[in-house]
Protein backbone atom coordinates (compact mmCIF):
# COMPACT_ATOMS: atom_id res chain seq x y z
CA UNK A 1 -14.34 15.22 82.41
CA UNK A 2 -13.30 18.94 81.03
CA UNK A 3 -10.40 17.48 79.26
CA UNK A 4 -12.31 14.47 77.80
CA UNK A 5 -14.74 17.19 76.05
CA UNK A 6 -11.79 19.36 75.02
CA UNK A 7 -10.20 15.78 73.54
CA UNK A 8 -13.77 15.61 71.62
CA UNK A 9 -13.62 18.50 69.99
CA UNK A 10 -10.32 18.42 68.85
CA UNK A 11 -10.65 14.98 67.25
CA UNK A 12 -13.74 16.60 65.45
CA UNK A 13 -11.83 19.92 64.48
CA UNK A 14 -8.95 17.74 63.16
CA UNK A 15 -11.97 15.26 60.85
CA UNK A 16 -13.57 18.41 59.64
CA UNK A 17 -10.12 19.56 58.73
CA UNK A 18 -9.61 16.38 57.08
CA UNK A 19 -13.02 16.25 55.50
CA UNK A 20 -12.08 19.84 54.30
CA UNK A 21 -8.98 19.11 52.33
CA UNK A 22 -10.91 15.58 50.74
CA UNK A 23 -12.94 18.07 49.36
CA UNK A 24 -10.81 20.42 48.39
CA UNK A 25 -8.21 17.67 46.42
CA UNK A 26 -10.83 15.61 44.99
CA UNK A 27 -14.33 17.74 44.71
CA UNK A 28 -13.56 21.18 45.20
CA UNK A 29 -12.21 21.90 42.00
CA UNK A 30 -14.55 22.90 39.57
CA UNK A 31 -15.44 19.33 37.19
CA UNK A 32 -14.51 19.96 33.45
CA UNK A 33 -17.79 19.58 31.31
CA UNK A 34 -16.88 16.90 28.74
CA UNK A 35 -20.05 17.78 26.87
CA UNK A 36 -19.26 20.82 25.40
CA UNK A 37 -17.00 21.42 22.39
CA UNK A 38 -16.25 24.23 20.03
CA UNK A 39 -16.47 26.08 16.77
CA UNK A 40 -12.93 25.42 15.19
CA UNK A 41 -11.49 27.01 12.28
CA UNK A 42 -9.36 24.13 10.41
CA UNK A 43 -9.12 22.28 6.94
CA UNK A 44 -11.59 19.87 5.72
CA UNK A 45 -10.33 16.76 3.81
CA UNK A 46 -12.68 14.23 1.84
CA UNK A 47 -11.05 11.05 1.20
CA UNK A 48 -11.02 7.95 -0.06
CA UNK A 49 -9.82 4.79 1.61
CA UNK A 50 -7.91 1.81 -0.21
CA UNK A 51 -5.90 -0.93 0.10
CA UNK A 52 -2.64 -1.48 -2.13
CA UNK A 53 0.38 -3.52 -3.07
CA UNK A 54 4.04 -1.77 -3.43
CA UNK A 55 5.49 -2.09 -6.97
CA UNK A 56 8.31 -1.57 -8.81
CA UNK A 57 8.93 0.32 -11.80
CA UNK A 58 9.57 -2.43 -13.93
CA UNK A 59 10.46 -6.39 -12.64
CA UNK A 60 11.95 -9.13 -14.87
CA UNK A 61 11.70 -12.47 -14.41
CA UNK A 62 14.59 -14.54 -15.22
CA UNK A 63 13.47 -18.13 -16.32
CA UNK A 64 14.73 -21.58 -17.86
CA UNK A 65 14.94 -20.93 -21.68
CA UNK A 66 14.80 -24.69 -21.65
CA UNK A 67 13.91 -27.84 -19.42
CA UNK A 68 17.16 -27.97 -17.32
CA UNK A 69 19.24 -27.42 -14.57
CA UNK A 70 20.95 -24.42 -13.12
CA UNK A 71 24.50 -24.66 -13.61
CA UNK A 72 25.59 -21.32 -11.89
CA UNK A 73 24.42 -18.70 -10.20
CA UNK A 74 26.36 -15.27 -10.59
CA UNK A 75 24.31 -12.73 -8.13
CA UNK A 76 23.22 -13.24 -4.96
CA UNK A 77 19.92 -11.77 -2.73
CA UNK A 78 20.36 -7.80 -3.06
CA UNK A 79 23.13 -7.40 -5.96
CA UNK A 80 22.83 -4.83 -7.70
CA UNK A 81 23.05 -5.36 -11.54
CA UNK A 82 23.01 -3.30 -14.93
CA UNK A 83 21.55 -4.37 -18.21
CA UNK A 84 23.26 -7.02 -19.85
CA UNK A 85 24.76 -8.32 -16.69
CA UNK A 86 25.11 -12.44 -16.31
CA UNK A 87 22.47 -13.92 -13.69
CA UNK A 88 22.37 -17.41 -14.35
CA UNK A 89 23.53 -20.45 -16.57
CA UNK A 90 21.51 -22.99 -17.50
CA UNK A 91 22.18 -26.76 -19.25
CA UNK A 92 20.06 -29.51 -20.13
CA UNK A 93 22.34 -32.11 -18.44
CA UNK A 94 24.94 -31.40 -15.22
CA UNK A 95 27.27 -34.33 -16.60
CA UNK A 96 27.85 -32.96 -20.16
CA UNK A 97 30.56 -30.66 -20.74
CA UNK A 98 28.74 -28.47 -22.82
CA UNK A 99 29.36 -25.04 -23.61
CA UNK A 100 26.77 -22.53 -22.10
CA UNK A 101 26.02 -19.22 -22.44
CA UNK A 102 24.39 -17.29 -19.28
CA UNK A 103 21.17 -15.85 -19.08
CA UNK A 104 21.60 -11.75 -18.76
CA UNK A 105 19.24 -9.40 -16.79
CA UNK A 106 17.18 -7.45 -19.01
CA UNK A 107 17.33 -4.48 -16.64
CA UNK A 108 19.29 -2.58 -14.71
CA UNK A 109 18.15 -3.00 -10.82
CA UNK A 110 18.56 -5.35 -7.38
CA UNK A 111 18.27 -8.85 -7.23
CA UNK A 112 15.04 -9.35 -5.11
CA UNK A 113 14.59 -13.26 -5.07
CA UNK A 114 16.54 -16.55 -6.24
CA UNK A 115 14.22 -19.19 -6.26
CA UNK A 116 16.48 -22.02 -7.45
CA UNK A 117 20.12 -22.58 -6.20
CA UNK A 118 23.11 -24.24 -8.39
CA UNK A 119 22.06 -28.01 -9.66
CA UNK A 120 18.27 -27.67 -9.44
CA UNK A 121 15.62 -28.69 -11.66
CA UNK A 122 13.91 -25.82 -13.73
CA UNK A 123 11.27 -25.87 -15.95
CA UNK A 124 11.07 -24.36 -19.35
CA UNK A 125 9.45 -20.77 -19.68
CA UNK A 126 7.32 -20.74 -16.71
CA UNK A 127 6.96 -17.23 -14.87
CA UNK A 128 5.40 -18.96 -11.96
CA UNK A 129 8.83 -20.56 -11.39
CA UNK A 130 11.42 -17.97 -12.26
CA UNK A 131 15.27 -18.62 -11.22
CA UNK A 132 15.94 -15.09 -10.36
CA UNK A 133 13.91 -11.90 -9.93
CA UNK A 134 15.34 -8.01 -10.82
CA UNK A 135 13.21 -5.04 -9.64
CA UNK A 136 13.82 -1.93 -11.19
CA UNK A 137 13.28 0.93 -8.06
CA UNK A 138 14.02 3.83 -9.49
CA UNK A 139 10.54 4.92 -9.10
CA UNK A 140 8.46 3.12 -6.36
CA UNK A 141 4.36 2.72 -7.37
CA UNK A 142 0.99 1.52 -5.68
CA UNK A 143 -1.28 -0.74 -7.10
CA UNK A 144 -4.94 -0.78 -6.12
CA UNK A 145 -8.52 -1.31 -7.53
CA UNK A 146 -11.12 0.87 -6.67
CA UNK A 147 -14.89 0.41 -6.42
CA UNK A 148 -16.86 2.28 -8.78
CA UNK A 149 -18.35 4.59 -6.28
CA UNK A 150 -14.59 5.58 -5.49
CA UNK A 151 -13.58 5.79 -8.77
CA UNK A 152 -15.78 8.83 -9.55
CA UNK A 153 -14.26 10.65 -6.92
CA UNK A 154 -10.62 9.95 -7.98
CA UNK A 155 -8.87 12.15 -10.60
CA UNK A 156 -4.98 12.33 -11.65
CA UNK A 157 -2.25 13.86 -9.87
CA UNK A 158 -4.73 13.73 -6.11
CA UNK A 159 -2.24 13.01 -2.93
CA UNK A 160 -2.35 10.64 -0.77
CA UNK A 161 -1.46 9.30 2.37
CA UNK A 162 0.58 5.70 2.64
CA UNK A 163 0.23 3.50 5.55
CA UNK A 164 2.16 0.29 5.10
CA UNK A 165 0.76 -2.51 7.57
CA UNK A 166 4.28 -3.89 8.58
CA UNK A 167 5.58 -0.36 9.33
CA UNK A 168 3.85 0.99 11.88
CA UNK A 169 5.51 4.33 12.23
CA UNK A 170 5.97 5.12 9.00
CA UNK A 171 3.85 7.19 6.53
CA UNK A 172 4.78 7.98 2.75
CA UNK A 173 3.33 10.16 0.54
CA UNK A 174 2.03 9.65 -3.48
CA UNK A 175 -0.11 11.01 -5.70
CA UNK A 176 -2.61 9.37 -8.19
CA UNK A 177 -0.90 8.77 -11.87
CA UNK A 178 -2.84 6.21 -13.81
CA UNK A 179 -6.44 5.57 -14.06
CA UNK A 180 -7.95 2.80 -15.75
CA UNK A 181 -10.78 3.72 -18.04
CA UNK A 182 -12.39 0.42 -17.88
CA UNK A 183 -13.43 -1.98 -14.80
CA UNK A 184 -12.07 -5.31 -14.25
CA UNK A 185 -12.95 -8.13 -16.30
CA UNK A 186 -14.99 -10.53 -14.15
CA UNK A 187 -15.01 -14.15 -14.21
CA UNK A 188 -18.21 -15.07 -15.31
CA UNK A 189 -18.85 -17.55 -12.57
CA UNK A 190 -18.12 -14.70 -10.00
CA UNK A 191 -21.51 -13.28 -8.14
CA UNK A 192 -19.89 -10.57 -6.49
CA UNK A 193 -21.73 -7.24 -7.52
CA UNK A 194 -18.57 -5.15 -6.89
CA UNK A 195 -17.38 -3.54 -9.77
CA UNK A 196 -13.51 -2.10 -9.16
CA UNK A 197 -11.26 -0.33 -11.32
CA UNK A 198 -7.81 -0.31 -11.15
CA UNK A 199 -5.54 2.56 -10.47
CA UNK A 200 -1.48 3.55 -9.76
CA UNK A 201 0.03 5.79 -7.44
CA UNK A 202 3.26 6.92 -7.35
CA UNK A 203 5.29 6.85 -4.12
CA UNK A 204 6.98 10.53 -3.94
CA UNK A 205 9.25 9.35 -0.46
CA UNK A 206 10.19 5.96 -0.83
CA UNK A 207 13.29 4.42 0.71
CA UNK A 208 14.46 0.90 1.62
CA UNK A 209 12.35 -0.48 4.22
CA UNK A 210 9.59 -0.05 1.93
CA UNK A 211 9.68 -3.34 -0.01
CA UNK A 212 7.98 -4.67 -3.24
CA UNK A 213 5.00 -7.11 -2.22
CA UNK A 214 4.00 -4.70 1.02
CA UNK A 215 0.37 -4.23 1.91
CA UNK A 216 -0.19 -0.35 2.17
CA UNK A 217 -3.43 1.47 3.25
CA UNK A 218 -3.75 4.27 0.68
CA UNK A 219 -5.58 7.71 1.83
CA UNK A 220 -6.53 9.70 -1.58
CA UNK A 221 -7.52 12.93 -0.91
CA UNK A 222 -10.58 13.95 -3.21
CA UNK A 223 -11.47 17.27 -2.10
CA UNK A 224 -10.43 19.56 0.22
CA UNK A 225 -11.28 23.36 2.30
CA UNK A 226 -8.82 25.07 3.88
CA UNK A 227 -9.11 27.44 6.87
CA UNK A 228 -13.37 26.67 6.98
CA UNK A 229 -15.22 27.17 10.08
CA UNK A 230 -16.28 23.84 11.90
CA UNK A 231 -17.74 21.32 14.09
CA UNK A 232 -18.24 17.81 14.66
CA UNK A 233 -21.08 15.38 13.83
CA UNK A 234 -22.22 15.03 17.52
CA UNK A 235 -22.50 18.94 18.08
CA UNK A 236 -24.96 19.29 14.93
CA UNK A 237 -28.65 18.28 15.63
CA UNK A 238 -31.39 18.44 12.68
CA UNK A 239 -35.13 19.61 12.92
CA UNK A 240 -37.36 19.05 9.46
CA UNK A 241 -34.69 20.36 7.24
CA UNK A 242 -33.17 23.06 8.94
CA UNK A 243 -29.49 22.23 11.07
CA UNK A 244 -28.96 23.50 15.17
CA UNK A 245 -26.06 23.74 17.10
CA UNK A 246 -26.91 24.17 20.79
CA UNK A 247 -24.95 27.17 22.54
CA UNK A 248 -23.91 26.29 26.32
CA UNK A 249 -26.25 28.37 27.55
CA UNK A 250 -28.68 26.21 26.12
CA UNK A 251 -29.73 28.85 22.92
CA UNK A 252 -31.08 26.67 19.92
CA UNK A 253 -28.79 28.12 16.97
CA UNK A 254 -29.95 27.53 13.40
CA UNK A 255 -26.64 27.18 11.10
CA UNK A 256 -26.19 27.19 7.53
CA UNK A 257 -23.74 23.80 6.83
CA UNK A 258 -21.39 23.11 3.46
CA UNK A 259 -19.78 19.85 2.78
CA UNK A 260 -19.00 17.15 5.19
CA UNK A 261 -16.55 14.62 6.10
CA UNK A 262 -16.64 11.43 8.40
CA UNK A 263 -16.12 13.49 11.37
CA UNK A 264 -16.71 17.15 10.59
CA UNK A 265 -19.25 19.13 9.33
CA UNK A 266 -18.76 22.68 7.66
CA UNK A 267 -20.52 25.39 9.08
CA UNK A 268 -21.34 28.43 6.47
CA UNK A 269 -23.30 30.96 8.40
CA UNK A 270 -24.86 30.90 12.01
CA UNK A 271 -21.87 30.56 14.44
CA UNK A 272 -18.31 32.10 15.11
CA UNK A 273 -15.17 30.70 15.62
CA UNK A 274 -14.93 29.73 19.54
CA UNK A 275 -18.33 29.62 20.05
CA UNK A 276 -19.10 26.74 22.90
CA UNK A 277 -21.63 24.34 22.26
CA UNK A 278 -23.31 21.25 23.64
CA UNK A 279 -22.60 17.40 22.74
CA UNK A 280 -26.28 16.74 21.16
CA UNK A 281 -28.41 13.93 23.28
CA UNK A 282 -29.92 12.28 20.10
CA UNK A 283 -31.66 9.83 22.37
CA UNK A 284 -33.63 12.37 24.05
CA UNK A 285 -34.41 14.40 20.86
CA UNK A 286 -35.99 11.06 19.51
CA UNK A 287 -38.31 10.73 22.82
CA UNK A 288 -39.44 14.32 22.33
CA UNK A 289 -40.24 13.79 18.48
């Protein structure tokens, strides 16, 4: 009977031992509070978002001076070629022996497309049916249109920021260096309301796998603060029109705030760098107003 009650209590010892070190591993620690934050010291960017196309510096379009047929084709897909080069011959008929004189590339560049092969049927100066195109890419641009309400906010020489959407990894950098002074012509049977102007960037780091035709999302940096004190949108609380940030021990801090991006908020006067503060319950503050 003795040695039952001593087998008892060592099965208990060994769960409260057990129960112990559960604790210990999974609760004991002290638990993070992922509702407070921090007064940062950082830059703060304004921006405006676009989308673009990737252009050239210059593009010709080699077409059919006349209704014919491609006799030859002297480049292929990715030649390289200088002004004055031959690209393509043309003749009106494939069984005359007439003499013909080939069509020359207008600029020096690459050969980006062929659209029509030796013995095909071309049509007579029609740019929506070229033979072969040249792309100058000395200097690689971006072509947008931007609303009006972006517009305002965009000046020459800004940087940007270049996302292409087939390039995951890659960003490129450009800077603003042509802005129309006048929107858009609308078709008059078009309703929409949006009014867009369009502008050109320059591409300052462009290499090969950035090709003409790409979609890019363009980042245009409008204004920017460097080294300014501040905090994000969900820290900052507002009462009538005076601005709070609430201190983790729960003080009620009234703060002076500058200019404001999507996700930060400059802070002028009224907190430190490093102070903590609390994530803002804004549906509570609504059930006490």
């Amino acid at each position: 009977m003795k040695a039952l009650s001593n087998k008892k209590i060592l099965t208990a010892g060994l769960s409260g031992l057990l129960v112990a070190l559960l604790f210990w591993n999974l609760g004991g620690t002290k638990k993070k509070n992922t509702s407070l934050g921090a007064v940062e010291r950082g830059d703060l960017v304004q921006q405006v978002t676009l989308s673009g196309i990737i252009e050239p510096r210059h593009k010709a379009l080699i077409v059919a001076p006349y209704v014919g047929y491609v006799k030859k084709v002297y480049v292929e897909v990715g030649t390289t070629v200088k002004a004055g080069d031959p690209i393509v011959t043309v003749v009106q008929s494939l069984s005359n022996f007439e003499q013909a004189f080939p069509l020359r590339s207008p600029i020096s560049g690459k050969v980006m497309q062929i659209r029509h092969a030796e013995g095909e049927y071309v049509k007579s100066g029609d740019p929506t049916d070229f033979i072969v195109r040249v792309d100058d890419r000395s200097e690689v641009f971006v072509k947008a249109n931007a609303a009006e309400i972006d517009r305002v906010r965009i000046t020459s020489q800004q940087e940007a920021n270049l996302k292409p959407m087939a390039l995951n990894q890659k960003n490129y950098k450009a800077k603003v260096v042509s802005l129309a002074l006048a929107a858009n012509d609308k078709d008059r049977w078009d309703r929409s309301t949006v009014v867009e102007y369009p502008i050109s960037l320059k591409v300052l780091n462009p290499d090969e796998s950035l090709q003409s035709g790409m979609s890019v999302i363009i980042d245009i940096v409008t204004f920017k603060k460097e080294k300014v004190l501040t905090v994000r949108h969900e820290y900052l609380f507002s009462e009538g029109e005076k601005n709070y940030l609430l201190l983790e021990n729960g003080e009620k801090r009234p703060v002076k705030i500058g200019m404001a991006n999507d996700e930060k908020v400059e802070i002028l006067e009224g907190a430190k760098e490093g102070d903590m503060i609390q994530k803002v319950d804004f549906a509570a503050l609504m059930e006490n107003q």
